[in-house]
Structures are given as structure tokens and as C-alpha cells.
N, C-alpha and C. Protein backbone atom coordinates (compact mmCIF):
# COMPACT_ATOMS: atom_id res chain seq x y z
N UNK A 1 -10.07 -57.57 -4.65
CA UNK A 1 -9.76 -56.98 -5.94
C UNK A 1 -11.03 -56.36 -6.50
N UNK A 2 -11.28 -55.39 -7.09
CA UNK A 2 -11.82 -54.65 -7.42
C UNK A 2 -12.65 -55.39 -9.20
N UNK A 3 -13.97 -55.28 -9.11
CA UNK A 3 -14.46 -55.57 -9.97
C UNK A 3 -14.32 -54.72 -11.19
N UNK A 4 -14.23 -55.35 -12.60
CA UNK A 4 -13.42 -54.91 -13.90
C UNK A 4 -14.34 -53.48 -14.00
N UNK A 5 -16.09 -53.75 -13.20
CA UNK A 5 -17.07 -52.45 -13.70
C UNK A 5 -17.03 -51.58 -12.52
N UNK A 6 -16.22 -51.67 -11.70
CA UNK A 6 -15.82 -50.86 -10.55
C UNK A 6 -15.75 -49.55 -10.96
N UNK A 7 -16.52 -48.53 -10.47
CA UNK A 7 -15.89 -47.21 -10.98
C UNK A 7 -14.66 -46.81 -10.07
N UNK A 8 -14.30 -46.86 -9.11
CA UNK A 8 -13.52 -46.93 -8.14
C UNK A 8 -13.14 -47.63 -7.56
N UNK A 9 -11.69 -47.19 -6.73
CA UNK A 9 -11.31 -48.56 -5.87
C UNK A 9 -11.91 -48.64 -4.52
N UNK A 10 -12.06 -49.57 -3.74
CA UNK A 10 -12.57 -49.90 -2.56
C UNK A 10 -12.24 -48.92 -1.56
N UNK A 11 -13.14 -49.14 -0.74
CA UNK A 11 -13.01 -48.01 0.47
C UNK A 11 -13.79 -46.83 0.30
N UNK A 12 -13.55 -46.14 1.78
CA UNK A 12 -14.72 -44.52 1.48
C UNK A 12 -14.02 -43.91 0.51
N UNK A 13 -15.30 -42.93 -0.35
CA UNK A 13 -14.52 -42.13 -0.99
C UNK A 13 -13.64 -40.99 -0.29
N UNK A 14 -12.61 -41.04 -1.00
CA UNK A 14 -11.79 -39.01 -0.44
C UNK A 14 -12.12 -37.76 -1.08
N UNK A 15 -13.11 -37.49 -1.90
CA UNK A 15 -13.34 -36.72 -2.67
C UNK A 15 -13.80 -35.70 -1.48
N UNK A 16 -13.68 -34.28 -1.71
CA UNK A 16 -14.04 -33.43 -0.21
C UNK A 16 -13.17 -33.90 0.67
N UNK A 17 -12.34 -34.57 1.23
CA UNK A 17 -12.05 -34.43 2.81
C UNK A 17 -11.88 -33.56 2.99
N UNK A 18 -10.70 -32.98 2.50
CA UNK A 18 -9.95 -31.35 2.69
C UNK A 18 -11.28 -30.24 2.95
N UNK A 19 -12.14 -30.25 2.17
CA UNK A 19 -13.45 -29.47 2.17
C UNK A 19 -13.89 -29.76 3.97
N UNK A 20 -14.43 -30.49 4.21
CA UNK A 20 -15.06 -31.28 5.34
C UNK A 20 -13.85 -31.12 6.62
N UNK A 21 -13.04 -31.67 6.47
CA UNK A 21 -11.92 -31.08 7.53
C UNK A 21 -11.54 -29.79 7.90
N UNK A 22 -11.31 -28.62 6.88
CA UNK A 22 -11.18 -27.33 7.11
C UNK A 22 -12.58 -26.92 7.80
N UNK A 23 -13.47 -27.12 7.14
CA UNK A 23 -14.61 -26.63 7.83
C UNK A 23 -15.05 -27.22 9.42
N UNK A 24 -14.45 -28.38 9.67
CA UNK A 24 -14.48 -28.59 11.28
C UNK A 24 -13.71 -28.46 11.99
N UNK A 25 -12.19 -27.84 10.90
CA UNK A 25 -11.31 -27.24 12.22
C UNK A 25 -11.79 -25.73 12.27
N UNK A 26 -12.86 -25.06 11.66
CA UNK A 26 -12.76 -23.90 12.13
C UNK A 26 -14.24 -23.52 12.62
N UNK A 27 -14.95 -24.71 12.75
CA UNK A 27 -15.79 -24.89 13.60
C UNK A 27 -15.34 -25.28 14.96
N UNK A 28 -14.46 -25.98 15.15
CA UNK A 28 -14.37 -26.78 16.34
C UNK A 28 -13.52 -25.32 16.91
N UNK A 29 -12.42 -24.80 15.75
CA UNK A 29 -11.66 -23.55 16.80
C UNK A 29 -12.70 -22.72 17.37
N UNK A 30 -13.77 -22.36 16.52
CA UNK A 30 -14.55 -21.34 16.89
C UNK A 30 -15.32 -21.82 18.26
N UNK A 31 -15.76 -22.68 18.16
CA UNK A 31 -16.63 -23.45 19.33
C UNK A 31 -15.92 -23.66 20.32
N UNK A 32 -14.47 -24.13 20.81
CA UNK A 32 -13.34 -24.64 21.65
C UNK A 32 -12.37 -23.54 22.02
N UNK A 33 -12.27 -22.55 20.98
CA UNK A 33 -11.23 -22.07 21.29
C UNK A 33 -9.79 -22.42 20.35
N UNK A 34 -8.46 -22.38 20.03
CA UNK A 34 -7.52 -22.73 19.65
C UNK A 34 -7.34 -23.79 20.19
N UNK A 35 -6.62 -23.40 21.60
CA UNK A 35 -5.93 -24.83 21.97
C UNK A 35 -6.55 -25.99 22.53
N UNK A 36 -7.76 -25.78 22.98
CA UNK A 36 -8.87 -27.05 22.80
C UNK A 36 -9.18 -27.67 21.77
N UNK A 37 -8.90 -26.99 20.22
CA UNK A 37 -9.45 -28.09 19.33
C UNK A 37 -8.17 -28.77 18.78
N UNK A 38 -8.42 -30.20 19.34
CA UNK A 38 -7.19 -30.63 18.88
C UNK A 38 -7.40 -31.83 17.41
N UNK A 39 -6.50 -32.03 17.01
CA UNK A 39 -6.68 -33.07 15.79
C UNK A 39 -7.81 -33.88 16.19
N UNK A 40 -7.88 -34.51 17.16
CA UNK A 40 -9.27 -35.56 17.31
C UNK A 40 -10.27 -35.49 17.27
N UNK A 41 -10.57 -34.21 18.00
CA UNK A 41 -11.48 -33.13 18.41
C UNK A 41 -11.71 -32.68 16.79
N UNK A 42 -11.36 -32.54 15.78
CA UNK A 42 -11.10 -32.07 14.62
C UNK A 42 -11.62 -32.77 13.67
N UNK A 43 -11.21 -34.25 13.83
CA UNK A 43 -11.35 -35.13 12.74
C UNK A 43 -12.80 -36.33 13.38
N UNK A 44 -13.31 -36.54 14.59
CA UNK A 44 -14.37 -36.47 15.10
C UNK A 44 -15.72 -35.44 14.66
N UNK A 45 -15.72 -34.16 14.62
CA UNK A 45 -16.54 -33.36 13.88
C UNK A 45 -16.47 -33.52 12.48
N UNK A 46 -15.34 -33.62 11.97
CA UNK A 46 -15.57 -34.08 10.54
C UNK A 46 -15.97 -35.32 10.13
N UNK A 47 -16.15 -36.37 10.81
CA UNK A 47 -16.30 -37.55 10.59
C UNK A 47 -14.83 -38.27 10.10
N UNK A 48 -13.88 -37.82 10.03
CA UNK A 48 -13.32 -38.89 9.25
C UNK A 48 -12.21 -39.28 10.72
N UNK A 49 -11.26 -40.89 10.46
CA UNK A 49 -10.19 -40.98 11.23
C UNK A 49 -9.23 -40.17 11.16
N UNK A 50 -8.69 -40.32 12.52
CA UNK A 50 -7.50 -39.50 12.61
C UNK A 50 -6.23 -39.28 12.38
N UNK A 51 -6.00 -40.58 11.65
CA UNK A 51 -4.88 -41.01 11.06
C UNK A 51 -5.17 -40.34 9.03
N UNK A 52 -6.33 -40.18 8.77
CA UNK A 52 -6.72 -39.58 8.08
C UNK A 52 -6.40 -37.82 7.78
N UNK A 53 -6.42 -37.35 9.18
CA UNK A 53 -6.16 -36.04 9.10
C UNK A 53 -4.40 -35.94 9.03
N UNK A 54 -4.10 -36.74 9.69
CA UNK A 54 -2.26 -37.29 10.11
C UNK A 54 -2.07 -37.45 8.60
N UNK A 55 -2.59 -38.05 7.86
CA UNK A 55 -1.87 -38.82 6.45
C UNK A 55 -1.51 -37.46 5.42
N UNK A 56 -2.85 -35.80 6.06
CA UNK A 56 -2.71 -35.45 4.78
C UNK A 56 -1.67 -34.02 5.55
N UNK A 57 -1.92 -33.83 7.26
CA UNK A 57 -1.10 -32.53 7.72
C UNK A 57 -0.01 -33.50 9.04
N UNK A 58 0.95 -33.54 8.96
CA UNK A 58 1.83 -33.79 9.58
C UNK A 58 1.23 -33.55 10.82
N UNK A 59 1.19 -32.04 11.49
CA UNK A 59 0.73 -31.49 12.52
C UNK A 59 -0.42 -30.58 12.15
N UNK A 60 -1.14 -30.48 13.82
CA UNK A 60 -2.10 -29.19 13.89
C UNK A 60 -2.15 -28.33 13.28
N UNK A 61 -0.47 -28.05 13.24
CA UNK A 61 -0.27 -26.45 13.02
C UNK A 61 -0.35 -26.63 11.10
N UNK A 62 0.17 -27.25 10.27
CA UNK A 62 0.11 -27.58 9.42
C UNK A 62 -1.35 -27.63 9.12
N UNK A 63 -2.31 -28.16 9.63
CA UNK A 63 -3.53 -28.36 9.03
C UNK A 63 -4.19 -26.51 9.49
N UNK A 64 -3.90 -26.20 10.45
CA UNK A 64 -4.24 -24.72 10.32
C UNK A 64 -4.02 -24.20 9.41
N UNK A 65 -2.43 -24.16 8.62
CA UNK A 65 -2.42 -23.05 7.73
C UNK A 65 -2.58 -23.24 6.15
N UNK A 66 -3.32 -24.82 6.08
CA UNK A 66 -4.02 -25.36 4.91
C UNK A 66 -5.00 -24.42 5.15
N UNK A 67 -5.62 -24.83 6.21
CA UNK A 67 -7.33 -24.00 6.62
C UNK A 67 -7.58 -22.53 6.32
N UNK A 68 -5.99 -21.86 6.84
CA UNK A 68 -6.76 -20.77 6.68
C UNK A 68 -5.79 -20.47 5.34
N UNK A 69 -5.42 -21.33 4.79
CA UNK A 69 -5.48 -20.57 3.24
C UNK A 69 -5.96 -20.88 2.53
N UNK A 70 -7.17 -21.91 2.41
CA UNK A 70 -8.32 -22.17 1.76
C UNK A 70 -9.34 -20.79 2.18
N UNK A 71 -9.66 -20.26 3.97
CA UNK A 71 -10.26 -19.52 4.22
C UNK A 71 -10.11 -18.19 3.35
N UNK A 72 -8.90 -17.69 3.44
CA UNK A 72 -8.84 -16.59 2.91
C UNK A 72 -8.60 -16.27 1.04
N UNK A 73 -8.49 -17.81 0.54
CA UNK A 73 -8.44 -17.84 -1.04
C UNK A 73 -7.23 -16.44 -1.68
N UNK A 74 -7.23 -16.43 -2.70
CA UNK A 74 -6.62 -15.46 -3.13
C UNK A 74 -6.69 -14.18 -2.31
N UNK A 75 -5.91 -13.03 -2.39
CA UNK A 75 -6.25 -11.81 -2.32
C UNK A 75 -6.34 -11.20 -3.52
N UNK A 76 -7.68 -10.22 -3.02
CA UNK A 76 -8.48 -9.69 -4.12
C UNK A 76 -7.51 -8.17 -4.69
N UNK A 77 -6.57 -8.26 -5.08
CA UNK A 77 -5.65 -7.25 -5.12
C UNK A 77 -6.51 -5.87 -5.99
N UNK A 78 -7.73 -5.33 -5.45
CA UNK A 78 -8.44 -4.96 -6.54
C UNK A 78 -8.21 -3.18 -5.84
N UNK A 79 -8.41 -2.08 -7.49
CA UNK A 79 -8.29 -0.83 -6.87
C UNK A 79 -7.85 -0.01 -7.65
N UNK A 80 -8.32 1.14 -8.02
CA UNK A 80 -7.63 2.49 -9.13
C UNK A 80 -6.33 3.26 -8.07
N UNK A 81 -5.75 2.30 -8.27
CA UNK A 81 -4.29 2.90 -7.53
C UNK A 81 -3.97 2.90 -6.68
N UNK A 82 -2.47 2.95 -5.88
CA UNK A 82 -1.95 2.59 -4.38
C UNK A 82 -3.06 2.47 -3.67
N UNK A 83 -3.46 3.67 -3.06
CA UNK A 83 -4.07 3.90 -1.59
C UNK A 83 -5.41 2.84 -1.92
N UNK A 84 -6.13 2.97 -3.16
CA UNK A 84 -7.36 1.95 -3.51
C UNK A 84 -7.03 0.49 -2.92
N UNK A 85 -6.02 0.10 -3.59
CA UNK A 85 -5.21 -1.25 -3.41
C UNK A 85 -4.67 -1.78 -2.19
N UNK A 86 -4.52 -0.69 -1.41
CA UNK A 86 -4.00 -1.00 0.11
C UNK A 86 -5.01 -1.00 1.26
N UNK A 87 -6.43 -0.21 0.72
CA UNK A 87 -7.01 0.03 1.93
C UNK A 87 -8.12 -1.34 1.55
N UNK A 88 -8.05 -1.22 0.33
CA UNK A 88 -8.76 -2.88 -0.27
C UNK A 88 -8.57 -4.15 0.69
N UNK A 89 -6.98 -4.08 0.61
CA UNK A 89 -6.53 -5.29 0.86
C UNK A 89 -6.45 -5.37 2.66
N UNK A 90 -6.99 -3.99 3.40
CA UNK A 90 -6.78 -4.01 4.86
C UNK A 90 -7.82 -4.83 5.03
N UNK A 91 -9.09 -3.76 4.34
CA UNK A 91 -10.38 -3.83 4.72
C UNK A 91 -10.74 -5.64 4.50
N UNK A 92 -9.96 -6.50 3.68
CA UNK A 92 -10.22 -7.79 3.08
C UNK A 92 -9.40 -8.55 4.43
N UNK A 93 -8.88 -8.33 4.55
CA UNK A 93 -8.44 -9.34 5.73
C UNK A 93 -8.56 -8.54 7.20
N UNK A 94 -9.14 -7.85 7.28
CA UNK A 94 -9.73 -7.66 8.42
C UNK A 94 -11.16 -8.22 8.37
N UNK A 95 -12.07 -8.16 7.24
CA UNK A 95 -13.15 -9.32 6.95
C UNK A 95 -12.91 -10.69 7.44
N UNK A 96 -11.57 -10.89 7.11
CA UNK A 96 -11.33 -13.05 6.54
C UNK A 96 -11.10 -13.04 8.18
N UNK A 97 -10.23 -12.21 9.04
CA UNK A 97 -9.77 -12.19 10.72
C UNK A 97 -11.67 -12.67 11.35
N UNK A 98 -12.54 -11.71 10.70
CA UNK A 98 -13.38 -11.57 11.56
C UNK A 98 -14.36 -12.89 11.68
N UNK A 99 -14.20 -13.82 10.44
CA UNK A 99 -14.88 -14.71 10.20
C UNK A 99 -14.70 -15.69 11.18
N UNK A 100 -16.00 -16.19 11.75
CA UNK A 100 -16.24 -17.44 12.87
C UNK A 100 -14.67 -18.43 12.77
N UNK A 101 -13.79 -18.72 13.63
CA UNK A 101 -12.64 -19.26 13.22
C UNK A 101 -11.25 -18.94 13.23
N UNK A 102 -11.59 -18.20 11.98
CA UNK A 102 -10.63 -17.70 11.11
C UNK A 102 -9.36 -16.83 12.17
N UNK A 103 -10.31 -16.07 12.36
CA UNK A 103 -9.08 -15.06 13.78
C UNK A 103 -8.36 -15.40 14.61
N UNK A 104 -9.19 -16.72 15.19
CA UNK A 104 -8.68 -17.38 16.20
C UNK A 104 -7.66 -18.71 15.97
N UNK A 105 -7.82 -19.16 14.95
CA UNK A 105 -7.04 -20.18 14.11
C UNK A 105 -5.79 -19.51 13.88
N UNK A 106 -5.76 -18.42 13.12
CA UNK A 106 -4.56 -16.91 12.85
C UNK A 106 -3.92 -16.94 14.22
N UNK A 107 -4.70 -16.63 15.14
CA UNK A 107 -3.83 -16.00 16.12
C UNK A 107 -3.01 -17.52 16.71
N UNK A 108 -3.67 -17.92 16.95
CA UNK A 108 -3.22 -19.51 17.68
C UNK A 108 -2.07 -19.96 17.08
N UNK A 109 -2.13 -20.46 15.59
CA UNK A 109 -0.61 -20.70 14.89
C UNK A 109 -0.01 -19.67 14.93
N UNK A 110 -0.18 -18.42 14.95
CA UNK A 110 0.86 -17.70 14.93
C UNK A 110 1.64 -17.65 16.32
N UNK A 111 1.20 -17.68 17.33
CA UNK A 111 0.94 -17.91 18.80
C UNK A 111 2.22 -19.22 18.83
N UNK A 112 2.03 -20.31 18.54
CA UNK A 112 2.62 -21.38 18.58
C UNK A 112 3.73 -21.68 17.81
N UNK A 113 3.59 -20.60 16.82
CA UNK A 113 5.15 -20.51 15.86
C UNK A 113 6.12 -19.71 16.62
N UNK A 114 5.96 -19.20 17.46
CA UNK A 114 6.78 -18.12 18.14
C UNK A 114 8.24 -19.50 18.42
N UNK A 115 7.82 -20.09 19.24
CA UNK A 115 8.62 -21.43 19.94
C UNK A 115 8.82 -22.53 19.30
N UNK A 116 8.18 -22.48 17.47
CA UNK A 116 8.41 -23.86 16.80
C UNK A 116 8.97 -23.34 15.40
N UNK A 117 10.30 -23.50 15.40
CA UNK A 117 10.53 -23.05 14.23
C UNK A 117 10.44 -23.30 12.96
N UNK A 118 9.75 -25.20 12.90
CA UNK A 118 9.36 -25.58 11.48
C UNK A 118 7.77 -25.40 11.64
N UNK A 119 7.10 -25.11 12.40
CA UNK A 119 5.81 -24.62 11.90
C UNK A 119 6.08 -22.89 11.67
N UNK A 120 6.96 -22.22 12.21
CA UNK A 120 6.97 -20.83 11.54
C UNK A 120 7.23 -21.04 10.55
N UNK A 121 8.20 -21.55 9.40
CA UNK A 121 8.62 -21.60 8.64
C UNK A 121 7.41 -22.22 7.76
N UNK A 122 6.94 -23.42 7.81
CA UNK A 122 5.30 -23.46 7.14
C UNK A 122 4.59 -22.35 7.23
N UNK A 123 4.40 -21.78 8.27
CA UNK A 123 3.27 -20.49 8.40
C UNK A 123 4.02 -19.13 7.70
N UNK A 124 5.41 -18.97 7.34
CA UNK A 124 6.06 -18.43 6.24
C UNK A 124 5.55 -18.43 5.00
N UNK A 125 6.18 -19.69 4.71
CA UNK A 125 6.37 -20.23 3.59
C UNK A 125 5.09 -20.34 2.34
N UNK A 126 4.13 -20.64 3.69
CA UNK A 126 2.57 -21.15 2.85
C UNK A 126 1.68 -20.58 3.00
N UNK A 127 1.98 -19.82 4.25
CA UNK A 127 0.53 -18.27 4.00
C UNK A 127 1.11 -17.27 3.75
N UNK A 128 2.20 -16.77 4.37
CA UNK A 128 3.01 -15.43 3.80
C UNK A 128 3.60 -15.06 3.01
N UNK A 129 4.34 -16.17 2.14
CA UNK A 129 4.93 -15.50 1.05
C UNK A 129 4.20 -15.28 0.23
N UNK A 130 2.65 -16.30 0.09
CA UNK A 130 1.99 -16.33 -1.65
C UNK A 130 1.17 -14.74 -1.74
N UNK A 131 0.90 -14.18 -0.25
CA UNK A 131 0.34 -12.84 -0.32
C UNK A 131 1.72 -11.55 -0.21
N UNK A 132 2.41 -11.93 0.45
CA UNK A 132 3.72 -10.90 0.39
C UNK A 132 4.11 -10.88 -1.26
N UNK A 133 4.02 -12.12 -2.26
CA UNK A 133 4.44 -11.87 -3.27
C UNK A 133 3.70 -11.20 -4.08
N UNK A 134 2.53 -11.17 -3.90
CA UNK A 134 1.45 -10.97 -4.44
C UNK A 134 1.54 -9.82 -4.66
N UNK A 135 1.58 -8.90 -3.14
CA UNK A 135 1.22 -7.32 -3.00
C UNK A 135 2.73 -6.66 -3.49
N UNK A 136 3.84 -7.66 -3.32
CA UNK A 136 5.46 -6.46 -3.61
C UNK A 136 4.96 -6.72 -5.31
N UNK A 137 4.08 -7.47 -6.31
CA UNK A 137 3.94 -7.18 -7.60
C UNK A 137 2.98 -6.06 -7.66
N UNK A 138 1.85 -6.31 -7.24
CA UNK A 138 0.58 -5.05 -7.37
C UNK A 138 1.59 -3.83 -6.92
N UNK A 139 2.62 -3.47 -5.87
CA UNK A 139 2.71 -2.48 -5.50
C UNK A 139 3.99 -2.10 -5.93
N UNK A 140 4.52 -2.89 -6.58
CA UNK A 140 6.38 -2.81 -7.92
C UNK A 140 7.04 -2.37 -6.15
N UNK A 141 6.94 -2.69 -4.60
CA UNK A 141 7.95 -2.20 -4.02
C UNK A 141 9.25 -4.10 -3.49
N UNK A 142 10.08 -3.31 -2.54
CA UNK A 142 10.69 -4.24 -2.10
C UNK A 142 9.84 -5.14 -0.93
N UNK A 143 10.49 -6.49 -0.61
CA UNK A 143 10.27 -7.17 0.10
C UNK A 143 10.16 -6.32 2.04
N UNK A 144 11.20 -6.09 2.17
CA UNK A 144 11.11 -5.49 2.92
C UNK A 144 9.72 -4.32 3.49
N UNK A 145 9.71 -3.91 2.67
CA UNK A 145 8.60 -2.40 2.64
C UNK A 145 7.29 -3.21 2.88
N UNK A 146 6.62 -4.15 2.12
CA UNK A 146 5.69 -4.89 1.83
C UNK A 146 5.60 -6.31 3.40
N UNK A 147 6.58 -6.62 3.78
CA UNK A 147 6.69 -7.16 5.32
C UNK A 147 5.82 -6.44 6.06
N UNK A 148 6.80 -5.43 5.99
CA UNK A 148 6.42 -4.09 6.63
C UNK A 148 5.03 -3.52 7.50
N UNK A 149 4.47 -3.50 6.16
CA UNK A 149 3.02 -3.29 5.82
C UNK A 149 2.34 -4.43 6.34
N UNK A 150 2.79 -5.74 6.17
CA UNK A 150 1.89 -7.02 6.44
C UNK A 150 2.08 -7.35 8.15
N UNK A 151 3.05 -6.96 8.28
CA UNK A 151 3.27 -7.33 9.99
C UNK A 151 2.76 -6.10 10.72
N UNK A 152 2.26 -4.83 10.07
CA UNK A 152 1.56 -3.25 10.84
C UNK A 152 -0.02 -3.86 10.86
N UNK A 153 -0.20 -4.26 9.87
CA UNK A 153 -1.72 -4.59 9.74
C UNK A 153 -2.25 -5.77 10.30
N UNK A 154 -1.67 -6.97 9.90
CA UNK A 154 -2.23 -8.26 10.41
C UNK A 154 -2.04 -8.09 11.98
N UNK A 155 -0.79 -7.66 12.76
CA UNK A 155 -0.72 -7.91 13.86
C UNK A 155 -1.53 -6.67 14.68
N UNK A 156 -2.00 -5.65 13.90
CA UNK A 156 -2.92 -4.77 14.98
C UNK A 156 -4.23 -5.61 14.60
N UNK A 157 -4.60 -6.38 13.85
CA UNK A 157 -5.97 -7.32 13.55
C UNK A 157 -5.83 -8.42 15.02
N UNK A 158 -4.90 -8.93 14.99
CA UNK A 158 -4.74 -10.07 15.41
C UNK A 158 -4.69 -10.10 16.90
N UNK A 159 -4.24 -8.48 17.36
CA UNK A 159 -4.15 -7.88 18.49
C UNK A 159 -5.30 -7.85 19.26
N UNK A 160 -6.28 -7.08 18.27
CA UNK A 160 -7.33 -6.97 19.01
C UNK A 160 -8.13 -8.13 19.15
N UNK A 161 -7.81 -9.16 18.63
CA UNK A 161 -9.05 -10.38 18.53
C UNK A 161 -8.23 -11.03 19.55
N UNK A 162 -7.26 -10.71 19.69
CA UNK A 162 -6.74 -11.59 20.91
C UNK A 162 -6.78 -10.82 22.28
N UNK A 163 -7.25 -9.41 22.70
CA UNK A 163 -7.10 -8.57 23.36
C UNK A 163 -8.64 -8.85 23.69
N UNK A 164 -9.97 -8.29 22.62
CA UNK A 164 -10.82 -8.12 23.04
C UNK A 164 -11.45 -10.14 22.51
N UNK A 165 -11.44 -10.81 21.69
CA UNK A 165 -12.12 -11.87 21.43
C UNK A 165 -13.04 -11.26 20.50
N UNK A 166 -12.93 -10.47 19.81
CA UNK A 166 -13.41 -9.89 18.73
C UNK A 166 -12.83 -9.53 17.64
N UNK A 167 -13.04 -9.38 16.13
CA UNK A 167 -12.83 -8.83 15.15
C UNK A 167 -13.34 -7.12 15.80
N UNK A 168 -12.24 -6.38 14.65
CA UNK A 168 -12.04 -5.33 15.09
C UNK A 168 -13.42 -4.81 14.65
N UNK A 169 -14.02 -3.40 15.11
CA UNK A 169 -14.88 -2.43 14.90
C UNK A 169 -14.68 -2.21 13.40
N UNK A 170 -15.73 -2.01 12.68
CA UNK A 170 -15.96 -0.91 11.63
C UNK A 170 -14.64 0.26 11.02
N UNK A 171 -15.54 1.17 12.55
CA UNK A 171 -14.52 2.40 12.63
C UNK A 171 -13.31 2.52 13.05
N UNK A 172 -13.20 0.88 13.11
CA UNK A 172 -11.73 1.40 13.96
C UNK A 172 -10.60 0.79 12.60
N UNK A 173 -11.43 0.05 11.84
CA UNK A 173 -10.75 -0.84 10.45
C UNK A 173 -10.87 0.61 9.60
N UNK A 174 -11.69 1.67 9.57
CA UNK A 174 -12.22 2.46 8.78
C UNK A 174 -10.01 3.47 9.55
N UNK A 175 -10.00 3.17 10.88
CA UNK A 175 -9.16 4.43 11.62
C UNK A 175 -7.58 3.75 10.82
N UNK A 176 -7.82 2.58 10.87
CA UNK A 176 -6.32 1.49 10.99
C UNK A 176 -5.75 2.04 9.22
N UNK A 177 -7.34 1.86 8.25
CA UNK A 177 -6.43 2.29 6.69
C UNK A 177 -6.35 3.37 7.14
N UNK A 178 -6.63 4.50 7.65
CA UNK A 178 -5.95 6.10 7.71
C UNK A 178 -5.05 5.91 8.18
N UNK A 179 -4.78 5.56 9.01
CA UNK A 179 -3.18 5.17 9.77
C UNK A 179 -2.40 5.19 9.22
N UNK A 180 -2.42 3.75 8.23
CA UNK A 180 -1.82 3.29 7.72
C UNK A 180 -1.29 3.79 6.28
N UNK A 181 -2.52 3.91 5.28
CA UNK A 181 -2.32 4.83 4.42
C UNK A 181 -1.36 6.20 4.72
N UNK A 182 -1.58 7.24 5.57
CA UNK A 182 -0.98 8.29 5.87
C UNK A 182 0.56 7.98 6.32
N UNK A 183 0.94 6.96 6.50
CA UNK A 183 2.33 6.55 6.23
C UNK A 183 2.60 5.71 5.05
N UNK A 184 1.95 4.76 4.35
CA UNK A 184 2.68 3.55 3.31
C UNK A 184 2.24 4.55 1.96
N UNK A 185 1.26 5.09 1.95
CA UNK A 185 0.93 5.26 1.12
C UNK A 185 1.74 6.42 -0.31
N UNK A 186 1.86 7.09 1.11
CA UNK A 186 3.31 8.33 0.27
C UNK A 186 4.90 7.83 0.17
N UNK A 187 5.07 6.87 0.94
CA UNK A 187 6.26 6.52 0.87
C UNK A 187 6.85 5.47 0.12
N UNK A 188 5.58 4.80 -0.63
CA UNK A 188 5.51 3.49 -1.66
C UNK A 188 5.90 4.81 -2.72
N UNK A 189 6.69 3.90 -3.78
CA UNK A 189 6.93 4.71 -4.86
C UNK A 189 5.36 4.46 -5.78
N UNK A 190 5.89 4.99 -7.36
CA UNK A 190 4.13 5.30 -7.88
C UNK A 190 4.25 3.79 -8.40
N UNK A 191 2.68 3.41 -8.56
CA UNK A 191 2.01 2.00 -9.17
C UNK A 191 2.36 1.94 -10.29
């Protein structure tokens, strides 16, 4: 029982895990690869047990798409109008893809949702809708249109990091908003 001047109750503190865990699953992805870093492998670099990582993500795939939506935080929906706002938001997650991890964590759950339909549905639910909702407000269009856009872009990102093991080029993120723009951009109604 816990003494009356206890500031806390017994045991390690939990303050940070989540902090400390994300950051060694995307160390350990980066260092291992995807499917080498597994929960143990995971919660070993972080120091903590593994029943620890179990208590707070069901599965792997679950603790991935905590990770990478701590990684990628809000989107910065920032920009003097459509085309500002869209090539913003390429150029921003073709950044968050390129980061040590991050790309490879992306590609891997997405990779593994193909064949699991309650981790697609997490990898829906909890990374895709909060930015799909995000951009069909900044951009007043439909759901559809705004998919659209998110499955042209993320998956030519995701392509190449899985093609070459790289985040894309500069010029070629500089080629992807012309692309892209020169179709979404005229066909989005006005902001």
C-alpha cells in the first residue's frame, strides 16, 4: 500500500512510454527493415516489457499507425489558395515519407493491410480519415475527389520508397505537384 506522502502509486513510472516506444519502433523499422522489427524487437529498444507494448496496441500494425500519426502530427493545411494548399500538403508528406522510418513503417502497414481487414480498417479509420477530413474542409470538395488525390500522391511516394528504398528526389516531388496540380487543381471547384 502506498504511503499517505506517496506522490504516486508504485511501480515504474508511464509518463512518456508512448514517446519512447514510437521512437524505437521507427528506429528499429529504420535499422531492420519492416518486417524484422517486431514487437519485441520494439519494446527491447525501448526498454520497456512487452506485454507493455501489448497492453497499449493490440497488434504491430496498430502500434504502427499510432507511430506514424504521432510522426506526421497534424497537417499543416497552409497556403493563399487551392494550388498553394495542395502542393503544400504534397511537398509535407513527401517530407514525413522521407523521414528515417517513417516511409518504411507507411509502406509496411499498408503492405499488410492489403490481406487484414481489421488492420485496414484501423489504418482507415486512424490515419486516413483525420487527414481526408481535413483536406475535403480546406478544399469545400467531396469525399470522393479528395481520396482521389490522397491515393495519386501517397501511393506514387510510397512507390518509390518501396521501388528504390528511398524518399523521392527533390525534382521529382518538385515534377509529382505539376502533375498533379495540372489535373486536381482545375477540376477542384473554387476555395
Amino acid at each position: 500500500m502506498p504511503s499517505p506522502t506517496s506522490a504516486r502509486p508504485p511501480g515504474r513510472p508511464r509518463t512518456g512510454v508512448n514517446e519512447v516506444v514510437f521512437a524505437a519502433t521507427l528506429s528499429t523499422v529504420h535499422e531492420l527493415g519492416y518486417a524484422r522489427a517486431t514487437v519485441e524487437r520494439i519494446a527491447a529498444v525501448a526498454g520497456v516489457a512487452k506485454s507493455t507494448v501489448y497492453r497499449r496496441w493490440p497488434s504491430k500494425g496498430a502500434l504502427i499507425v499510432d507511430c506514424l500519426l504521432d510522426a506526421f502530427g497534424p497537417a499543416p493545411l497552409t497556403g493563399a489558395g487551392r494550388a498553394e494548399l495542395m502542393s503544400s500538403t504534397i511537398r509535407w508528406i513527401a517530407a514525413k515519407i522521407g523521414e528515417p522510418g517513417v516511409g518504411d513503417a507507411f509502406a509496411g502497414v499498408f503492405s499488410d493491410a492489403v490481406s487484414d481487414p481489421a488492420l485496414r480498417e484501423i489504418l482507415s479509420t486512424r490515419l486516413q480519415d483525420p487527414y481526408r477530413l481535413a483536406l475535403q474542409d480546406a478544399l469545400g470538395e467531396p469525399e470522393s475527389r479528395v481520396l482521389f488525390f490522397i491515393d495519386v500522391v501517397v501511393g506514387v511516394l510510397l512507390h518509390r520508397m518501396g521501388m528504390t528504398g528511398e524518399p523521392m528526389a527533390d525534382a521529382d516531388v518538385d515534377a509529382l505537384v505539376e502533375m498533379v496540380l495540372s489535373h486536381f487543381a482545375g477540376d477542384f471547384g473554387p476555395a
